[in-house]
N, C-alpha and C. Protein backbone atom coordinates (compact mmCIF):
# COMPACT_ATOMS: atom_id res chain seq x y z
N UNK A 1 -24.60 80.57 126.72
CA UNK A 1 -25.35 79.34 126.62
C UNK A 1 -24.58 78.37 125.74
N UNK A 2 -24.54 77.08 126.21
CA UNK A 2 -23.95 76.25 125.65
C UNK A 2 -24.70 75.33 124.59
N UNK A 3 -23.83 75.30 123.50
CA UNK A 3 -25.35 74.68 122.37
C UNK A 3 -24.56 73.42 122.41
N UNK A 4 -26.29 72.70 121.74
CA UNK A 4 -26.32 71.05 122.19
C UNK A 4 -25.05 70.23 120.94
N UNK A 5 -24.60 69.30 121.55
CA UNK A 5 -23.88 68.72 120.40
C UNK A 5 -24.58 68.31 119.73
N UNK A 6 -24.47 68.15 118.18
CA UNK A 6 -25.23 67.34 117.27
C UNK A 6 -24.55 66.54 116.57
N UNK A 7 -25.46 65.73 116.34
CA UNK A 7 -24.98 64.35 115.73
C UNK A 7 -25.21 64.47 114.12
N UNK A 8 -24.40 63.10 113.11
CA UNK A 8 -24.37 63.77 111.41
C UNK A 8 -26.04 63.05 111.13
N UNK A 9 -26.65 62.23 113.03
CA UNK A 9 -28.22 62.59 112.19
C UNK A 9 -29.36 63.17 112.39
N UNK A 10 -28.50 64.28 113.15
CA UNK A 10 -29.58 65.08 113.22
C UNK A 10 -29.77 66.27 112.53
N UNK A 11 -29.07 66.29 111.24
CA UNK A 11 -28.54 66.85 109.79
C UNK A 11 -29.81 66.53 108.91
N UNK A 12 -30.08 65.39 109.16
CA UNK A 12 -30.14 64.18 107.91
C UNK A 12 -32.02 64.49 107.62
N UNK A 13 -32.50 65.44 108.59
CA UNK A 13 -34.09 65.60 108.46
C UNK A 13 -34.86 64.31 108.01
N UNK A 14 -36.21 64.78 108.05
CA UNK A 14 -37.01 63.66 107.58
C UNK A 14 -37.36 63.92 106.34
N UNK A 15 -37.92 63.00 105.40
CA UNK A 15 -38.87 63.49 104.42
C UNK A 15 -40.20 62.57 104.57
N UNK A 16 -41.26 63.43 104.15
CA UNK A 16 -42.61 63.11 104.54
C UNK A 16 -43.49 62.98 103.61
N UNK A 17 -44.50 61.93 103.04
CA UNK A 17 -45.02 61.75 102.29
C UNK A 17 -46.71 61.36 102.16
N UNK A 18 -47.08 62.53 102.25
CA UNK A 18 -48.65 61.99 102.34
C UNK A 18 -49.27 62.17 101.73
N UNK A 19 -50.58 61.10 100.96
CA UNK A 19 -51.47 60.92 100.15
C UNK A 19 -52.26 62.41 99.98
N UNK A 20 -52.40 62.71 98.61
CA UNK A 20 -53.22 63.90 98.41
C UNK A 20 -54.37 63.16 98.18
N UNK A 21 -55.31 64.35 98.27
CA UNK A 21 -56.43 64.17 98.74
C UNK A 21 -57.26 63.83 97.09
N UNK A 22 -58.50 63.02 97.16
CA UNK A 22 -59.15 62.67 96.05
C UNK A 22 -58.48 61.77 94.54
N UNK A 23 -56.85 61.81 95.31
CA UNK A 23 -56.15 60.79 93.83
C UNK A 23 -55.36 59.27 94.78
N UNK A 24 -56.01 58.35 94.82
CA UNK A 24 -54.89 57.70 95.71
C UNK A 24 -53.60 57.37 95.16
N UNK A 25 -53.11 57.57 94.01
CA UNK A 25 -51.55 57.07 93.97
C UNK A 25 -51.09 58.57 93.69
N UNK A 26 -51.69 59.74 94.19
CA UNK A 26 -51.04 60.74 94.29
C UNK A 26 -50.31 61.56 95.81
N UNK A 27 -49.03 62.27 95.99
CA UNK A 27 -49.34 62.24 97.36
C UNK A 27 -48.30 63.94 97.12
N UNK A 28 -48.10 64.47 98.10
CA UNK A 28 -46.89 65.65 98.58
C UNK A 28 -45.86 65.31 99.67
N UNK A 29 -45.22 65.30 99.03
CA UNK A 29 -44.04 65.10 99.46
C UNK A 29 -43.47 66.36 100.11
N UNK A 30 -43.11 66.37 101.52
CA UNK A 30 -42.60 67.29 102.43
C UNK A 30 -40.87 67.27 102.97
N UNK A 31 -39.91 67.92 102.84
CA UNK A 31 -38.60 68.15 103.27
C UNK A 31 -38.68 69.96 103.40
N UNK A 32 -38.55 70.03 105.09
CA UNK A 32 -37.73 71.32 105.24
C UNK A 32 -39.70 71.87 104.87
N UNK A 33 -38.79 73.10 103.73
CA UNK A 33 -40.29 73.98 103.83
C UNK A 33 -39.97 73.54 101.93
N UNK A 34 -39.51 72.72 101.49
CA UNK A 34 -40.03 72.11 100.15
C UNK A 34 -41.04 71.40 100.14
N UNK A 35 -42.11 71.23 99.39
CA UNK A 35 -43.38 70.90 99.33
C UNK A 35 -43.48 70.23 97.63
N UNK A 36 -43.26 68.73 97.60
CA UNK A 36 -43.50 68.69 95.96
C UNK A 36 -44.36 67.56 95.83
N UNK A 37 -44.86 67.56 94.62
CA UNK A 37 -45.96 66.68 93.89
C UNK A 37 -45.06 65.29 93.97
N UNK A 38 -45.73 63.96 93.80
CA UNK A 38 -45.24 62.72 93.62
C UNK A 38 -46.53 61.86 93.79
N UNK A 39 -45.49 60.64 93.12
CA UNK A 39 -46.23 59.78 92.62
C UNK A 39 -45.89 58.06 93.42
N UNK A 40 -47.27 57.74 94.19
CA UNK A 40 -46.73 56.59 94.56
C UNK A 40 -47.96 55.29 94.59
N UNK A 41 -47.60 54.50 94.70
CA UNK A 41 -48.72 52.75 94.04
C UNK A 41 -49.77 53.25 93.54
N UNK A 42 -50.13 52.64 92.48
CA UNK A 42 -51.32 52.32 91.98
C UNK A 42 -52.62 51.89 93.12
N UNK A 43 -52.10 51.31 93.50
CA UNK A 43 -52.79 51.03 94.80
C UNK A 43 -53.23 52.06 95.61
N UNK A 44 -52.53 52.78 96.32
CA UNK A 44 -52.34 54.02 97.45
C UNK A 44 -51.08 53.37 98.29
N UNK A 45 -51.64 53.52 99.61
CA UNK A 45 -50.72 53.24 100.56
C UNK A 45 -51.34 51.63 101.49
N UNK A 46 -50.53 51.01 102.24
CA UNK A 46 -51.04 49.78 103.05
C UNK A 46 -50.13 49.78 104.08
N UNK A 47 -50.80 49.51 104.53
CA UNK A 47 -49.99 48.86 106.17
C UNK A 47 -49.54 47.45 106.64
N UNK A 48 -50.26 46.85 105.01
CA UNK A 48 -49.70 45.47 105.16
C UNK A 48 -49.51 45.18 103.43
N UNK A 49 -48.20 45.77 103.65
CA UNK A 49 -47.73 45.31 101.89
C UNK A 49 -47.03 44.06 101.77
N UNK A 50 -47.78 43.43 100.49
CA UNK A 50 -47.14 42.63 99.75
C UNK A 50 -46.59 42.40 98.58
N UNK A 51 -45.68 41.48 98.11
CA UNK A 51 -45.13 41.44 96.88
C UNK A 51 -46.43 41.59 95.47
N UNK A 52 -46.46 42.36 94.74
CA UNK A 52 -47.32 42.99 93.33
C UNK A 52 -48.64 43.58 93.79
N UNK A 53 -49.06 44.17 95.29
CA UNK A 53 -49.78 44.82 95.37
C UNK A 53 -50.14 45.93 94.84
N UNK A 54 -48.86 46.86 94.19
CA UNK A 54 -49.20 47.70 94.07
C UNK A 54 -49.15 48.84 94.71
N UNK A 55 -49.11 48.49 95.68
CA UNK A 55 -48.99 49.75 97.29
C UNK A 55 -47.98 50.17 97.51
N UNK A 56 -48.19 51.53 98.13
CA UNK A 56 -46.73 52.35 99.02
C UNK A 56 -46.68 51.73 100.51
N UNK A 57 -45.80 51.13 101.12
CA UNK A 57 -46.22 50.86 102.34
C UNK A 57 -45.81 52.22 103.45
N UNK A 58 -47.39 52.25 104.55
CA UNK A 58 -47.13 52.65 105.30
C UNK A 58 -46.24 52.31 106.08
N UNK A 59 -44.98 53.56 106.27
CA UNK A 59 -43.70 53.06 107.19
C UNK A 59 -42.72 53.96 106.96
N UNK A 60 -41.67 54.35 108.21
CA UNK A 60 -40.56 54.54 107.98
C UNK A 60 -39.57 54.16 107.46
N UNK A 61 -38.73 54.55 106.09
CA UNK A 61 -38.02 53.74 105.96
C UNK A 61 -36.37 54.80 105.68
N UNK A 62 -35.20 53.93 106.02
CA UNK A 62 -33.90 54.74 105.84
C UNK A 62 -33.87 54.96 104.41
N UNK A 63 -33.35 55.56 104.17
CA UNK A 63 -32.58 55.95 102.73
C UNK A 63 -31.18 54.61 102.64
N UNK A 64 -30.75 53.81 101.55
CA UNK A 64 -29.98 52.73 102.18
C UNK A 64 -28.28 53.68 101.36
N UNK A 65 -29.19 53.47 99.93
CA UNK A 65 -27.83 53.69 99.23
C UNK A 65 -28.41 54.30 97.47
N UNK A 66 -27.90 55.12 96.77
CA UNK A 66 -28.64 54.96 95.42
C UNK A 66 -27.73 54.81 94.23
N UNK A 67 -28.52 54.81 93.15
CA UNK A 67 -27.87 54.38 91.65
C UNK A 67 -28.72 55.48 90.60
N UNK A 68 -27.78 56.04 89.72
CA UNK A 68 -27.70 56.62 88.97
C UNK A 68 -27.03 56.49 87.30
N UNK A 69 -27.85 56.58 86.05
CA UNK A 69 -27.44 56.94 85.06
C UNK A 69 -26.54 57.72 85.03
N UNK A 70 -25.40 57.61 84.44
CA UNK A 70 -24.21 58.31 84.39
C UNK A 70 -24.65 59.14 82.83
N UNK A 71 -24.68 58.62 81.80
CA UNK A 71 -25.01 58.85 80.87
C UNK A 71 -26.53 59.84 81.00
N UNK A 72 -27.06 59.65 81.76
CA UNK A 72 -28.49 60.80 81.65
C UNK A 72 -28.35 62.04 82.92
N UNK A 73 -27.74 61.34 83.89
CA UNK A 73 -27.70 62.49 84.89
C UNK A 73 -26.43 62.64 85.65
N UNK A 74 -25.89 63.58 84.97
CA UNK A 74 -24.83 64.13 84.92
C UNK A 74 -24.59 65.19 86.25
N UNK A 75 -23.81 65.27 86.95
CA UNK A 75 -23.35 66.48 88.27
C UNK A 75 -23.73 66.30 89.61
N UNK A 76 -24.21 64.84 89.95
CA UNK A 76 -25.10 64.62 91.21
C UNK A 76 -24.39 64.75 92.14
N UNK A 77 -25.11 65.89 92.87
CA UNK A 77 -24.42 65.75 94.35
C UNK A 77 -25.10 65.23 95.69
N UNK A 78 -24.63 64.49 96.09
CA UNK A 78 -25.50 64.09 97.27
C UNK A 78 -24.16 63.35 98.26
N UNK A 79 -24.66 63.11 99.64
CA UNK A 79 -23.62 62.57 100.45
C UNK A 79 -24.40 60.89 100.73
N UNK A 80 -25.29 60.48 100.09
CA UNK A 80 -25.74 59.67 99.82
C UNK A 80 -24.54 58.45 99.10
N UNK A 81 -24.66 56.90 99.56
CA UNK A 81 -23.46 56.68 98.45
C UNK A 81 -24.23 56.26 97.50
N UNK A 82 -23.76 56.38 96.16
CA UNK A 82 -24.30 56.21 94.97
C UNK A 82 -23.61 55.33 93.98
N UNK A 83 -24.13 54.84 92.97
CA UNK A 83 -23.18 53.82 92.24
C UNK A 83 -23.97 53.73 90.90
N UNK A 84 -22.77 54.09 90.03
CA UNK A 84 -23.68 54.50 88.54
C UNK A 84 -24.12 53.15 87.91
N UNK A 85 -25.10 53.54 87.19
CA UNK A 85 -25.83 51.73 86.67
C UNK A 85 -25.06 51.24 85.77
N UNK A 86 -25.13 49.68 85.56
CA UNK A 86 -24.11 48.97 84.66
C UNK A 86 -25.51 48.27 84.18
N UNK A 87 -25.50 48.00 82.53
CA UNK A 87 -26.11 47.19 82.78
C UNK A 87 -26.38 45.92 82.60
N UNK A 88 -25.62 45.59 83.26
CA UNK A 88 -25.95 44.06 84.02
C UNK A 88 -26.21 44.04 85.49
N UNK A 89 -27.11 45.16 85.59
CA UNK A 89 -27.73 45.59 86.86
C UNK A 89 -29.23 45.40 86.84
N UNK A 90 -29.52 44.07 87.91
CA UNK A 90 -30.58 43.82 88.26
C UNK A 90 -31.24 44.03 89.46
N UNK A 91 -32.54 43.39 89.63
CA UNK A 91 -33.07 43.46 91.38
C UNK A 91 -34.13 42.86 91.19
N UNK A 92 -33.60 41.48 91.80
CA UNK A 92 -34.24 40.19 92.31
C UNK A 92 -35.62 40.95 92.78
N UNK A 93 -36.85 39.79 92.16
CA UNK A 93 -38.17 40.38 93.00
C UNK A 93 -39.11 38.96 92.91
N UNK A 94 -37.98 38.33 93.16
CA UNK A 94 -38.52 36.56 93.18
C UNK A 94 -38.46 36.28 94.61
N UNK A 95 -39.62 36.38 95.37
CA UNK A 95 -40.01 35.94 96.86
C UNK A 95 -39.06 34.47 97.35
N UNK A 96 -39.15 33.23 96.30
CA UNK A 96 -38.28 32.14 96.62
C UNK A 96 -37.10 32.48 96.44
N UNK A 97 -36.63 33.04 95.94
CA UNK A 97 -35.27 32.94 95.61
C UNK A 97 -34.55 33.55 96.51
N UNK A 98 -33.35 33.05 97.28
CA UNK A 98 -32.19 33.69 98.31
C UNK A 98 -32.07 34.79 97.81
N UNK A 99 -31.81 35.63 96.13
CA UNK A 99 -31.18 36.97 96.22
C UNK A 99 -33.06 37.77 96.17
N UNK A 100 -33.83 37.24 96.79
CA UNK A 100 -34.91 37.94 96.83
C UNK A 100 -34.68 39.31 97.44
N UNK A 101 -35.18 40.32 96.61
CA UNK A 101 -34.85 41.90 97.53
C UNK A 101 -33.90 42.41 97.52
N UNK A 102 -32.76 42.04 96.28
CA UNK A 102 -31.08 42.43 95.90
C UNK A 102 -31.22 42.87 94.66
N UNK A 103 -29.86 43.05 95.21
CA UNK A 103 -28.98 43.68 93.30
C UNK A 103 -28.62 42.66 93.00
N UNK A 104 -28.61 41.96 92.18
CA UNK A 104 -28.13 40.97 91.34
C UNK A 104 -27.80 41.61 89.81
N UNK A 105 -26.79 40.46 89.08
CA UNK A 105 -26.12 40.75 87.93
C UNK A 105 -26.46 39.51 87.05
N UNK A 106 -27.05 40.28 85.94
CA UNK A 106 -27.32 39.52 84.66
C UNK A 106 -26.04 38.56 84.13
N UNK A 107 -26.54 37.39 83.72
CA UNK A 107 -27.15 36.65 83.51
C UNK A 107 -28.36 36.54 84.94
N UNK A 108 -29.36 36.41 84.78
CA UNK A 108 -30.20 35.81 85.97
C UNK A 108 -31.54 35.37 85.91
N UNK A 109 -31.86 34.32 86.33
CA UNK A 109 -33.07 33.85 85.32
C UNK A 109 -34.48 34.20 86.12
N UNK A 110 -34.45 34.08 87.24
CA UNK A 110 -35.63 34.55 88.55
C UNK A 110 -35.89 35.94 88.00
N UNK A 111 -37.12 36.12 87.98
CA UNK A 111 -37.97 37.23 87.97
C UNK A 111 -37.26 38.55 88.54
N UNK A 112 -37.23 39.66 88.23
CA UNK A 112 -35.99 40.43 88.09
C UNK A 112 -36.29 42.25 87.50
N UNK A 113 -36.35 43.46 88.12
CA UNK A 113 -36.46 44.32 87.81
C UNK A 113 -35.08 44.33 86.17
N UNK A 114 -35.15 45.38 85.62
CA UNK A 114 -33.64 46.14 84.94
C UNK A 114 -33.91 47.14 85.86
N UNK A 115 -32.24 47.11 86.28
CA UNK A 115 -32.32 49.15 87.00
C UNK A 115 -31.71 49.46 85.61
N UNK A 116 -31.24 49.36 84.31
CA UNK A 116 -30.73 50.54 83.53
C UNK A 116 -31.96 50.56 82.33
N UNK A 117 -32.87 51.50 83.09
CA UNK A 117 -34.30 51.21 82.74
C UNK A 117 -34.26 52.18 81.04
N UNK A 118 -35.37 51.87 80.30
CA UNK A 118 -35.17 52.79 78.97
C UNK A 118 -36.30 54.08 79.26
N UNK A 119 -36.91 53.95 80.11
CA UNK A 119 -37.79 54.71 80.46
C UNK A 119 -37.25 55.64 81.03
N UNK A 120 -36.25 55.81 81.81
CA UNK A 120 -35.54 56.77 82.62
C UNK A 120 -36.27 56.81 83.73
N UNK A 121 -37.02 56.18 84.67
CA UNK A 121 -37.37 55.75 85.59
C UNK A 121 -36.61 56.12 87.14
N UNK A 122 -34.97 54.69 86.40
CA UNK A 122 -34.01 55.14 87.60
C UNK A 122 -33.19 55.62 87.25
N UNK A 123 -32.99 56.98 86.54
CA UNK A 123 -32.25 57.64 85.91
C UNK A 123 -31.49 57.97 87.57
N UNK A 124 -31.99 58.32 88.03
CA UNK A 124 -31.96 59.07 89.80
C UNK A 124 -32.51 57.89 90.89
N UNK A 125 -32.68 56.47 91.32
CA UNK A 125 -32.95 55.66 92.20
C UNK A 125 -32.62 55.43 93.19
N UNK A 126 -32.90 55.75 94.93
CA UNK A 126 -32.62 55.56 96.12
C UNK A 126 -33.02 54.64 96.90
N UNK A 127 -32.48 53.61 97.32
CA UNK A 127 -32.91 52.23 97.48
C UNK A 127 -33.49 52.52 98.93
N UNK A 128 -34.80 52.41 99.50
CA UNK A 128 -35.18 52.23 101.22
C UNK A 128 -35.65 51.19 101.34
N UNK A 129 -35.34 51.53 102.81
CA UNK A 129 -35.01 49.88 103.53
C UNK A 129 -36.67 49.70 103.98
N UNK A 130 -37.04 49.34 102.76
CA UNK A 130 -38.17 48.53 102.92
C UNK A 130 -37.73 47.07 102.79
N UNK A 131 -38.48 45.41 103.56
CA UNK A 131 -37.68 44.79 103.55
C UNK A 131 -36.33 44.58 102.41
N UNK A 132 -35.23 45.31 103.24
CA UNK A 132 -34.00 44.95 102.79
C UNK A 132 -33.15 44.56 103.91
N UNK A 133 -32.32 45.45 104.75
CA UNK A 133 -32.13 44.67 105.80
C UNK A 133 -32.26 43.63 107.01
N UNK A 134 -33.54 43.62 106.85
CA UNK A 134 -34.01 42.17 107.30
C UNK A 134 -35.27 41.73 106.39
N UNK A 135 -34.95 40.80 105.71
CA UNK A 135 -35.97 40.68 104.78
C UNK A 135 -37.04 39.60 104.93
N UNK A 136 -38.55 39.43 104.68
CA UNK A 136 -39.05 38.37 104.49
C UNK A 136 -39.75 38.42 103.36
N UNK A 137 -40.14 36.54 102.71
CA UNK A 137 -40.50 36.55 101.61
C UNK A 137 -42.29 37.32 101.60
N UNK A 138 -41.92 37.77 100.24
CA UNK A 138 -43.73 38.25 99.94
C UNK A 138 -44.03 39.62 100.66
N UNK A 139 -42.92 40.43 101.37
CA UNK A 139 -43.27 41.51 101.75
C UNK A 139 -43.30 42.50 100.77
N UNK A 140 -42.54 42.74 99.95
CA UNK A 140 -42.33 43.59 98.88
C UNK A 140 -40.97 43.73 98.52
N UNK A 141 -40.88 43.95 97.39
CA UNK A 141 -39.55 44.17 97.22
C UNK A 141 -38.96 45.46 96.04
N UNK A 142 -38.19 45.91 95.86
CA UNK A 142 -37.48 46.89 95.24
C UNK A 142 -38.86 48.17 95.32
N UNK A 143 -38.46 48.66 96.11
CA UNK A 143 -39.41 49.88 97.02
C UNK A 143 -38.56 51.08 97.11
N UNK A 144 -38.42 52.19 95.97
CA UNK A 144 -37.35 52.57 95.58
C UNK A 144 -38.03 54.23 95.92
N UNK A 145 -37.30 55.17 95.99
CA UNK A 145 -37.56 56.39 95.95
C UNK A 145 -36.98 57.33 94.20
N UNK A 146 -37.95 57.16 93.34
CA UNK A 146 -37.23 57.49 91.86
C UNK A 146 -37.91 58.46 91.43
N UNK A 147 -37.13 58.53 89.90
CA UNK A 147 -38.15 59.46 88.70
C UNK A 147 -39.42 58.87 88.09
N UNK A 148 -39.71 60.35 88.45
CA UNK A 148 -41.72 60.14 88.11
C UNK A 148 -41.58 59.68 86.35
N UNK A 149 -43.38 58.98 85.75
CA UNK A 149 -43.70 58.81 84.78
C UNK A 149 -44.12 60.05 84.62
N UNK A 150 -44.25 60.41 83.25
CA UNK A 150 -45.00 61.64 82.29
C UNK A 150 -46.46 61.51 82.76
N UNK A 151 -47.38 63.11 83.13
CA UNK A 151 -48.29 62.58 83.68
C UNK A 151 -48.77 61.84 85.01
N UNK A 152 -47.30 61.92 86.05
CA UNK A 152 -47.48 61.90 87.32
C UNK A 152 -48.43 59.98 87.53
N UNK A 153 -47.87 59.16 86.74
CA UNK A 153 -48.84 58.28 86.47
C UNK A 153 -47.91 57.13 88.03
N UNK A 154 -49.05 56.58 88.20
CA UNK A 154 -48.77 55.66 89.20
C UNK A 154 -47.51 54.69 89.44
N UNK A 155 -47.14 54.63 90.55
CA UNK A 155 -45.75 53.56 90.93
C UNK A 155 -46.23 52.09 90.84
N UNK A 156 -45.71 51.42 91.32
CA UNK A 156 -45.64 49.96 91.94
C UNK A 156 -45.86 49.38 92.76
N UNK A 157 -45.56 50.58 93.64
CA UNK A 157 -45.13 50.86 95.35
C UNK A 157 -44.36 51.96 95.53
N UNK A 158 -43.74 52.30 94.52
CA UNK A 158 -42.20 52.97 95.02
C UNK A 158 -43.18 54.61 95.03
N UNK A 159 -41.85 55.44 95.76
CA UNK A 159 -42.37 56.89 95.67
C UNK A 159 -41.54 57.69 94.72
N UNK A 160 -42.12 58.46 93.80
CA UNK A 160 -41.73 59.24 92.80
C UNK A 160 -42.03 60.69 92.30
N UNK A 161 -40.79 61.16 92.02
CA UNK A 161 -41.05 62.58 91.90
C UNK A 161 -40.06 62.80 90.31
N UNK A 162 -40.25 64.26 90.14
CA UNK A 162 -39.59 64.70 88.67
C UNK A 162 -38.20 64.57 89.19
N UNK A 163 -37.37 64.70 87.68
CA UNK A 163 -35.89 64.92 88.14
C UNK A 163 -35.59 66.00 88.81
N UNK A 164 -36.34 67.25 88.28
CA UNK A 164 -35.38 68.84 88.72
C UNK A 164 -36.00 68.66 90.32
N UNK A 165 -36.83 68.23 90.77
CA UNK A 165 -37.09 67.72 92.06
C UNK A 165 -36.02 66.89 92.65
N UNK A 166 -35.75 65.94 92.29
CA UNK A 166 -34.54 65.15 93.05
C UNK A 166 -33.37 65.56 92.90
N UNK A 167 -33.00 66.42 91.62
CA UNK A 167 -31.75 67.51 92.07
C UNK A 167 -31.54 68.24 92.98
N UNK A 168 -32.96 68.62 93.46
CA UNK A 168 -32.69 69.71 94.44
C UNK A 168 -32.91 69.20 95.87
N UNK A 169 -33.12 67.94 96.17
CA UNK A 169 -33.46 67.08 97.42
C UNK A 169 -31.93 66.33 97.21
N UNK A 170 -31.32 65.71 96.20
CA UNK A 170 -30.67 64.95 96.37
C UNK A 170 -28.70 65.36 97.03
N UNK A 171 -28.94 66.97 97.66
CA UNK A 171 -27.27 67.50 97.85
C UNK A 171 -27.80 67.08 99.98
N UNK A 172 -28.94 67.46 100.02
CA UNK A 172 -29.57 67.27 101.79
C UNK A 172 -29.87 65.47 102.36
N UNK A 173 -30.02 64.91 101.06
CA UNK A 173 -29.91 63.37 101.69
C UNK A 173 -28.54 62.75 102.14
N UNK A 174 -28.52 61.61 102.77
CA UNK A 174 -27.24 61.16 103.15
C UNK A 174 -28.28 59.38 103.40
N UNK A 175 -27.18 58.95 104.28
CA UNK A 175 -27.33 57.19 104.12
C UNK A 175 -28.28 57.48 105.84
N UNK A 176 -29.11 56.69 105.97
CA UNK A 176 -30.12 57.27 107.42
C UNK A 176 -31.01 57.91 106.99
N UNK A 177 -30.89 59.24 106.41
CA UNK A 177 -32.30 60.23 105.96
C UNK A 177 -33.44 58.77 106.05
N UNK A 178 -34.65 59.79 106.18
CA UNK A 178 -35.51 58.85 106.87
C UNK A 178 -36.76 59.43 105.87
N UNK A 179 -37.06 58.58 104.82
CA UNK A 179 -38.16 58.84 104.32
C UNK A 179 -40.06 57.86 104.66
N UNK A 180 -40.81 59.06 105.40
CA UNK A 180 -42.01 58.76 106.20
C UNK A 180 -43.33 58.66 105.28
N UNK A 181 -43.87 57.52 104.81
CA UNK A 181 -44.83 57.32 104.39
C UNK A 181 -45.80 57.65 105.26
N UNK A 182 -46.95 58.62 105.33
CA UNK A 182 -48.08 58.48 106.12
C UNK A 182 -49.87 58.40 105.81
């Protein structure tokens, strides 16, 4: 029997994320037969997200590219491309503004995440293509896959889990992996 060719995405699995039951910014997160706790909006989830809702949006989204503390997390392997934080590393979350939904570099005066967070937040940060590749204003912006708060405490929007969790997810991701809000 002749086996099927495969492609590098059909490697790349899904990961799956659905609201647990009785907490809405709590959910389980599914890859493979890993099963972990996370943390996503204050809100819950929407199907029609907007900029400071609060919400995870319901949706598929790619894995684009991520950023990492060099200084806190040390040995990362992933085939993901990655790029350690500087910081004069920002992300535009100003709806008017052209770098709306980017990395931008400090100096910058528009309303503006820090990725070289003190919280350790994006110690570990994977950018999905929630509007990013085609973007419009007021949809949401910097919709990140990161490290959880102490206490599993609510996102923004973004989806979040512990570090020793994203160590062990982050050698099976690549650029495509497809993380499924449901």
């Amino acid at each position: 029997m002749r086996r099927a060719k495969t492609t590098a995405s059909d490697n790349r699995g899904t990961i799956v994320v659905r609201r647990a039951p009785l907490t809405k910014s709590r959910a389980i997160l599914r890859y493979g037969i890993l099963s972990i706790p996370a943390a996503i909006g204050r809100s819950g989830t929407t199907a029609r997200k907007r900029e400071g809702d609060g919400a995870t949006p319901i949706a598929s989204m790619r894995l684009l590219e991520g950023f990492f503390r060099g200084d806190r997390m040390r040995g990362i392997s992933t085939r993901l491309p990655m790029q350690r934080i500087r910081p004069d590393m920002l992300w535009c979350d100003e709806p008017r503004d052209p770098n709306y939904n980017r990395l931008v570099r400090s100096p910058f005066k528009p309303s503006h995440e820090e990725m070289r967070r003190k919280d350790g937040l994006y110690d570990a940060c994977l950018v999905l293509d929630w509007n990013v590749t085609s973007r419009r204003r007021n949809r949401g912006s910097a919709i990140f896959f990161h490290l959880i708060r102490p206490g599993f405490e609510p996102t923004a929007g973004c989806v979040a889990i512990r570090a020793a969790d994203m160590r062990r997810l982050l050698p099976h991701l690549a650029r495509g992996t497809m993380l499924k809000v449901v």
